[in-house]
Protein backbone atom coordinates (compact mmCIF):
# COMPACT_ATOMS: atom_id res chain seq x y z
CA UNK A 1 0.00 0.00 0.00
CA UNK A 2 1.47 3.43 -0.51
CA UNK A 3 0.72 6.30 1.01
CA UNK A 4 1.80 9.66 1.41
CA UNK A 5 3.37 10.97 4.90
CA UNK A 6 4.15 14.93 5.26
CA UNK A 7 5.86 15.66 8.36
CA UNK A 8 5.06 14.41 11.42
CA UNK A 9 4.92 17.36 14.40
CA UNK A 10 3.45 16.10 18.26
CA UNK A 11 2.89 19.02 20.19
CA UNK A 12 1.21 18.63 23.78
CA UNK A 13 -0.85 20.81 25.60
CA UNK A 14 -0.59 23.44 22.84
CA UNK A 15 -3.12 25.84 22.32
CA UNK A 16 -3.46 26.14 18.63
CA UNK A 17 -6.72 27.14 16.43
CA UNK A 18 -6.83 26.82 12.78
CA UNK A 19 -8.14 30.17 11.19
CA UNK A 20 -11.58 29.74 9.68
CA UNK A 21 -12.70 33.13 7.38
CA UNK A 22 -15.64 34.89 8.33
CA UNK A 23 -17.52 33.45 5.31
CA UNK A 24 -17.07 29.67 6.49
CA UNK A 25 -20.16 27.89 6.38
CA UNK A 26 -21.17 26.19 9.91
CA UNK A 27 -23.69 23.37 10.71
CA UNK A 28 -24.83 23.52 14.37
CA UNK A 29 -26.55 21.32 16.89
CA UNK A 30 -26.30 18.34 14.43
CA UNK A 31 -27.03 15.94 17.74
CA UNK A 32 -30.59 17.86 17.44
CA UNK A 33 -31.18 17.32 13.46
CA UNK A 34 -34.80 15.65 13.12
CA UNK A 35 -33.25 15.42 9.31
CA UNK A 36 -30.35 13.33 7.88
CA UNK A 37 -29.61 10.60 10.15
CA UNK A 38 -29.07 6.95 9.42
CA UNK A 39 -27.64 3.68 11.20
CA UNK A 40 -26.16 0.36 10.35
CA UNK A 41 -24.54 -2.30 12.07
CA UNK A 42 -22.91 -5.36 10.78
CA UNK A 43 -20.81 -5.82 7.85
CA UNK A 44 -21.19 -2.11 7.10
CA UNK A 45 -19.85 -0.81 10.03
CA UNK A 46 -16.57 -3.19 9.79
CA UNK A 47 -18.40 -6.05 12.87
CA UNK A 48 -20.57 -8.03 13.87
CA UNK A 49 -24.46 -7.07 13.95
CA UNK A 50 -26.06 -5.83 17.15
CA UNK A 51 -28.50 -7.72 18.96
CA UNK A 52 -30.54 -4.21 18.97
CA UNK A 53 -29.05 -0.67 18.59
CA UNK A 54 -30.86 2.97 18.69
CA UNK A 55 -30.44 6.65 18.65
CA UNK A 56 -32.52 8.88 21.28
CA UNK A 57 -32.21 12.40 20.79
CA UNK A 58 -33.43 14.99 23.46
CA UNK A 59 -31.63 13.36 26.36
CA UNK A 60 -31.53 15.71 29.31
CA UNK A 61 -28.99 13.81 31.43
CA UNK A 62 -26.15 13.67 30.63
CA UNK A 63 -25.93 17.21 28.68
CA UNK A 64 -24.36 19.63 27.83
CA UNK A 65 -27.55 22.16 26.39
CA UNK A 66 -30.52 20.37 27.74
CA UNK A 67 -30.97 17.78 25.16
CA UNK A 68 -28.23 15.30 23.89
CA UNK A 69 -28.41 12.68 21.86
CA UNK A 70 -27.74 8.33 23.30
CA UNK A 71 -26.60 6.35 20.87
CA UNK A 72 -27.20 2.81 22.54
CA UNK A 73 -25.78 -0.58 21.29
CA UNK A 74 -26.44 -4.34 22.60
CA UNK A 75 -24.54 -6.85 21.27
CA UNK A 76 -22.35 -9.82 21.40
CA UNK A 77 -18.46 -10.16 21.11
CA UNK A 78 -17.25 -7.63 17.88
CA UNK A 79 -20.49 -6.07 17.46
CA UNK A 80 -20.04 -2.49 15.74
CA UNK A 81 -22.78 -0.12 14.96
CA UNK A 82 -22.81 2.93 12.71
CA UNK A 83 -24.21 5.84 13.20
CA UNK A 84 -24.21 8.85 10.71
CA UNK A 85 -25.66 12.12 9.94
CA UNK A 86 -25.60 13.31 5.95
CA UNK A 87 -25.43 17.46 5.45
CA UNK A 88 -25.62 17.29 1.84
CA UNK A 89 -23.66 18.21 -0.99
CA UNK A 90 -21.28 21.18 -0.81
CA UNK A 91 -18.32 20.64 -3.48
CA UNK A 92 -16.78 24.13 -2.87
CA UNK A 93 -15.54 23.35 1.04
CA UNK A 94 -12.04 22.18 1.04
CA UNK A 95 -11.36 22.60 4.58
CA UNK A 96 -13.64 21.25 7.60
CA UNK A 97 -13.57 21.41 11.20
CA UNK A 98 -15.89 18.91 13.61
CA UNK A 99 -16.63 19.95 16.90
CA UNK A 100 -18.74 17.59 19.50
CA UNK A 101 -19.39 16.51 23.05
CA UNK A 102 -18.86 13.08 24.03
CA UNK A 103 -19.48 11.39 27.21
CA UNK A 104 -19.72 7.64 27.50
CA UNK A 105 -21.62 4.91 30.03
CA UNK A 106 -19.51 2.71 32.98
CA UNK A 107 -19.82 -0.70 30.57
CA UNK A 108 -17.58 1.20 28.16
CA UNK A 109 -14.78 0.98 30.15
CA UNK A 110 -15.27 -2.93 30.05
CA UNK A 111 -16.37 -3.77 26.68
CA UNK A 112 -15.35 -1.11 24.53
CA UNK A 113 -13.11 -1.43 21.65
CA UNK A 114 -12.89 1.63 19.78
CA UNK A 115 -14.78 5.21 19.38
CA UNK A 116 -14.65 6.38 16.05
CA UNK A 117 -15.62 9.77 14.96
CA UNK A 118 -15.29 10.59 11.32
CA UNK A 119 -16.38 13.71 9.16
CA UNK A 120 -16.49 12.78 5.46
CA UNK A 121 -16.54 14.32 2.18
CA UNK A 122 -17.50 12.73 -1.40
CA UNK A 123 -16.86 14.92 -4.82
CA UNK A 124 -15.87 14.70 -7.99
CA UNK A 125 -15.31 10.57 -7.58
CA UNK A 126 -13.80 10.67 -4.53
CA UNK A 127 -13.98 9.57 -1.00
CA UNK A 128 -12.23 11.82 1.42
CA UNK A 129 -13.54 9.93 5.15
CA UNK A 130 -11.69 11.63 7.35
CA UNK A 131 -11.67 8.90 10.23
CA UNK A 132 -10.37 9.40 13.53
CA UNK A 133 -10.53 6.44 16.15
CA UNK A 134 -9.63 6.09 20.03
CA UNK A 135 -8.59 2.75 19.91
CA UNK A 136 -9.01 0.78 23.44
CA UNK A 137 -7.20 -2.03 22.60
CA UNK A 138 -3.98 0.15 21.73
CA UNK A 139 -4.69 3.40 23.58
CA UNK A 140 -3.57 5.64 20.85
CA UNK A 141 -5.81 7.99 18.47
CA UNK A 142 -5.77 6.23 15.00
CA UNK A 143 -6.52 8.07 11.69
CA UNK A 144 -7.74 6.37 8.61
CA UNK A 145 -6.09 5.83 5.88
CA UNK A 146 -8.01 5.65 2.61
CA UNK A 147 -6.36 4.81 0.12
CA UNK A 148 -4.99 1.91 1.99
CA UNK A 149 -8.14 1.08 3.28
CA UNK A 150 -6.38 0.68 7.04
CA UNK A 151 -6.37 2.42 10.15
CA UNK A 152 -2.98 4.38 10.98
CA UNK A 153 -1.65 4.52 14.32
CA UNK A 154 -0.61 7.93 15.71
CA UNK A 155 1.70 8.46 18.51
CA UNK A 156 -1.09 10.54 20.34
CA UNK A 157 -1.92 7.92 23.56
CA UNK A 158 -5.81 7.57 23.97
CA UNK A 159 -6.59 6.03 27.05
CA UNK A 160 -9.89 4.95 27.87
CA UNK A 161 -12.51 7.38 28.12
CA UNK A 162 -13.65 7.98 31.91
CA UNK A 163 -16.83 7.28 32.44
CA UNK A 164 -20.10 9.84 33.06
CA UNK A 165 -17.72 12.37 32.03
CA UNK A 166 -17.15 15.45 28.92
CA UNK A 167 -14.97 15.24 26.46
CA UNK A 168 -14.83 18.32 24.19
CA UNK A 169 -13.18 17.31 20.99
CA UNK A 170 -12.37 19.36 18.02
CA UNK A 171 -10.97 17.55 14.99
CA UNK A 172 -9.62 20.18 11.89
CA UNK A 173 -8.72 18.29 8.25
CA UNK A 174 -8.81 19.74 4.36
CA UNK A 175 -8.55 18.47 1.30
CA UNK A 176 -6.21 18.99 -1.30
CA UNK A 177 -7.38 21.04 -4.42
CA UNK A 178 -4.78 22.52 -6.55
CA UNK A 179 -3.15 20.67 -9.16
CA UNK A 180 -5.32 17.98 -8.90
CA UNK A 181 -4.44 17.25 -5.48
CA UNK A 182 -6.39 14.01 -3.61
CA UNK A 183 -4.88 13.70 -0.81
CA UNK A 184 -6.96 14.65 2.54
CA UNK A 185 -4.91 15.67 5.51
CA UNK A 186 -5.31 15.99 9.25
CA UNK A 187 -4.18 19.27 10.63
CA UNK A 188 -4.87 18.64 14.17
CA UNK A 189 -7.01 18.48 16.81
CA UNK A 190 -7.84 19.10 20.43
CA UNK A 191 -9.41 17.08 23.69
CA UNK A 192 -10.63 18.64 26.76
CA UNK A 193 -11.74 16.57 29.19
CA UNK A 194 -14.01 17.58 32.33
CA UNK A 195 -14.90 15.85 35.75
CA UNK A 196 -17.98 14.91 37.23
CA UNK A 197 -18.15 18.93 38.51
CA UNK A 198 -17.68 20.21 34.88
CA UNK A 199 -14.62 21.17 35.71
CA UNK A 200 -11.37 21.15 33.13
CA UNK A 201 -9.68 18.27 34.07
CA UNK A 202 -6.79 18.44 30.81
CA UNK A 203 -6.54 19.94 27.80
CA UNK A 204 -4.12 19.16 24.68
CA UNK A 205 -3.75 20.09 21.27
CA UNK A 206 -1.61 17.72 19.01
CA UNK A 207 -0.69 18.95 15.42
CA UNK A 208 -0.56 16.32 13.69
CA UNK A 209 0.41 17.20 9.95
CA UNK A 210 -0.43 13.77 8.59
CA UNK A 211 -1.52 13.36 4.79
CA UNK A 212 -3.04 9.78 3.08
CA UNK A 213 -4.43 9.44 -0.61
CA UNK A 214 -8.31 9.57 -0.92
CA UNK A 215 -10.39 6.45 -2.27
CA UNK A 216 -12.95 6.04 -5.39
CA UNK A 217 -16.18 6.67 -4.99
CA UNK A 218 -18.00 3.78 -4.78
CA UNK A 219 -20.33 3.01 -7.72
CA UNK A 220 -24.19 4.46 -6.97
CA UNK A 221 -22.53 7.04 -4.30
CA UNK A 222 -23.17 10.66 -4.80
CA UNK A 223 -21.70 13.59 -3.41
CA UNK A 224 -22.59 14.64 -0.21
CA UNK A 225 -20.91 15.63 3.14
CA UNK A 226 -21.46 14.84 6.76
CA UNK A 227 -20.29 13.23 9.92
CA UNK A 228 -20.37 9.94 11.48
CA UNK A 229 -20.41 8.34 14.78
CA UNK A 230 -19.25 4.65 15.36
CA UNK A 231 -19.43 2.18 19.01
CA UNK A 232 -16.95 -0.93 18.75
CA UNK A 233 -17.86 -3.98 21.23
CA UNK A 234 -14.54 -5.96 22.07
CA UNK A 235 -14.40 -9.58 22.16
CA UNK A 236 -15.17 -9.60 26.70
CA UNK A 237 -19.16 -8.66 25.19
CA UNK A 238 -21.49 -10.57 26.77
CA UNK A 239 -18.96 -13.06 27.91
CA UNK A 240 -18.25 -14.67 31.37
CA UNK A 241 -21.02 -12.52 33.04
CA UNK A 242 -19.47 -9.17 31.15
CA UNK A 243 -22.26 -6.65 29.66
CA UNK A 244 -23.47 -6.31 26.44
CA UNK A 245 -24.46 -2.50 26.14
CA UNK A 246 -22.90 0.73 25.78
CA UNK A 247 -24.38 4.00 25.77
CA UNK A 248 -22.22 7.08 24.16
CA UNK A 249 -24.20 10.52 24.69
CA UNK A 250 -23.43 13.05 21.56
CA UNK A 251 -23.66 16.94 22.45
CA UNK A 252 -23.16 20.52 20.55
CA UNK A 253 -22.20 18.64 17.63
CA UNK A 254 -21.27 21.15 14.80
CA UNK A 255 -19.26 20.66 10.97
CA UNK A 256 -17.56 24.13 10.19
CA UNK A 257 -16.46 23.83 6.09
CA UNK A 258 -15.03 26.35 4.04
């Protein structure tokens, strides 16, 4: 597989913002959206299907604003459930910045294999998924590579999220565009996490500088934009007496793109 690598830069507990222009387009309260939103689980999502999976939006506790949104699987060992949110297509944006609240149940701690959050992009015949993972069974941040179709470690460490808890994440990426650039590239991105007083706990920003080729657009896709949400089950699901649900609340979810 070959892939393109710029320059790697780690930088902790860095405050850094990437400069959006006053015309950028932004997306807000996409946790709210009674418009847009779909769900698989299964082969789609990379797994195995969930016994029973759902989204609930309007969740006063946890929250951030009064009314987050559970996404809630139940599953055996591997089980993986996708859930995504279309905005649309918008060709012209090149450069995108996600923005969310995450806060996840006690059983994640014991069963949870991954937490992917992605923000995607597909023009002109491609597939720029800009996919970013916390992956348990590492504990590093993982980016996704797609022309290579893999997962790419970073060296930013990702322990497991504490429970009944905020995380304020903000993930920045573009695309390339001149001379018929195709690669998609993450910039960087910061995590703030909270206690159970709302209270910073940490905060970091890590500039990451990383670059991968983008993928085909599958045949019968069309363009369109949006951001995604996915819960990985480890293999400890439902076995020996282990749990077989997670719950991940989603709050103040916004896509900036310019």
């Amino acid at each position: 597989m070959r892939f393109l690598l710029l320059a790697f830069l780690l930088l902790g507990s860095v405050i850094c913002a990437t400069a959006q222009p006053s015309n950028a387009t932004v997306f807000p309260q996409i946790d709210d959206s009674t418009s847009g939103w779909g769900s698989c689980t299964g082969a789609c999502a990379g797994g195995t299907s969930a016994n029973a999976f759902w989204m609930a939006q309007n969740q006063t506790t946890p929250s951030r604003d009064g009314a987050s949104t559970q996404f809630h699987v139940d599953g055996p060992a591997w089980t993986d459930v996708l859930f995504f949110n279309k905005l649309g297509a918008h060709d012209s944006f090149t450069h995108f910045q996600s923005d969310f609240w995450v806060n996840v149940d006690s059983n994640s701690a014991i069963i949870g294999q991954a937490l992917e959050f992605d923000t995607f992009q597909f023009v002109n015949g491609r597939e720029y998924m800009f996919g970013t993972q916390c992956d348990y069974a590492v504990g590093l941040w993982e980016v996704w590579n797609a022309q290579g179709g893999t997962w790419q470690k970073t060296p930013v460490a990702c322990p497991k999220f504490t429970p009944n808890v905020w995380y304020h994440i903000t993930w920045n990426f573009h695309r390339g565009k001149r001379f018929n650039n195709q690669n998609q590239f993450y910039d960087n991105f910061t995590v703030v996490q909270y206690n159970a007083n709302n209270n910073v706990v940490s905060k970091s920003t890590y500039i990451l500088n990383l670059a991968y080729g983008s993928a085909p657009l599958p045949a019968g896709w069309n363009d369109n934009m949006g951001i995604q949400f996915q819960v990985d089950l480890n293999g400890q699901a439902g076995v020996n007496g282990n749990p077989t649900t997670v719950s991940e609340y989603l709050d103040k979810v916004s896509v900036t793109a310019w």
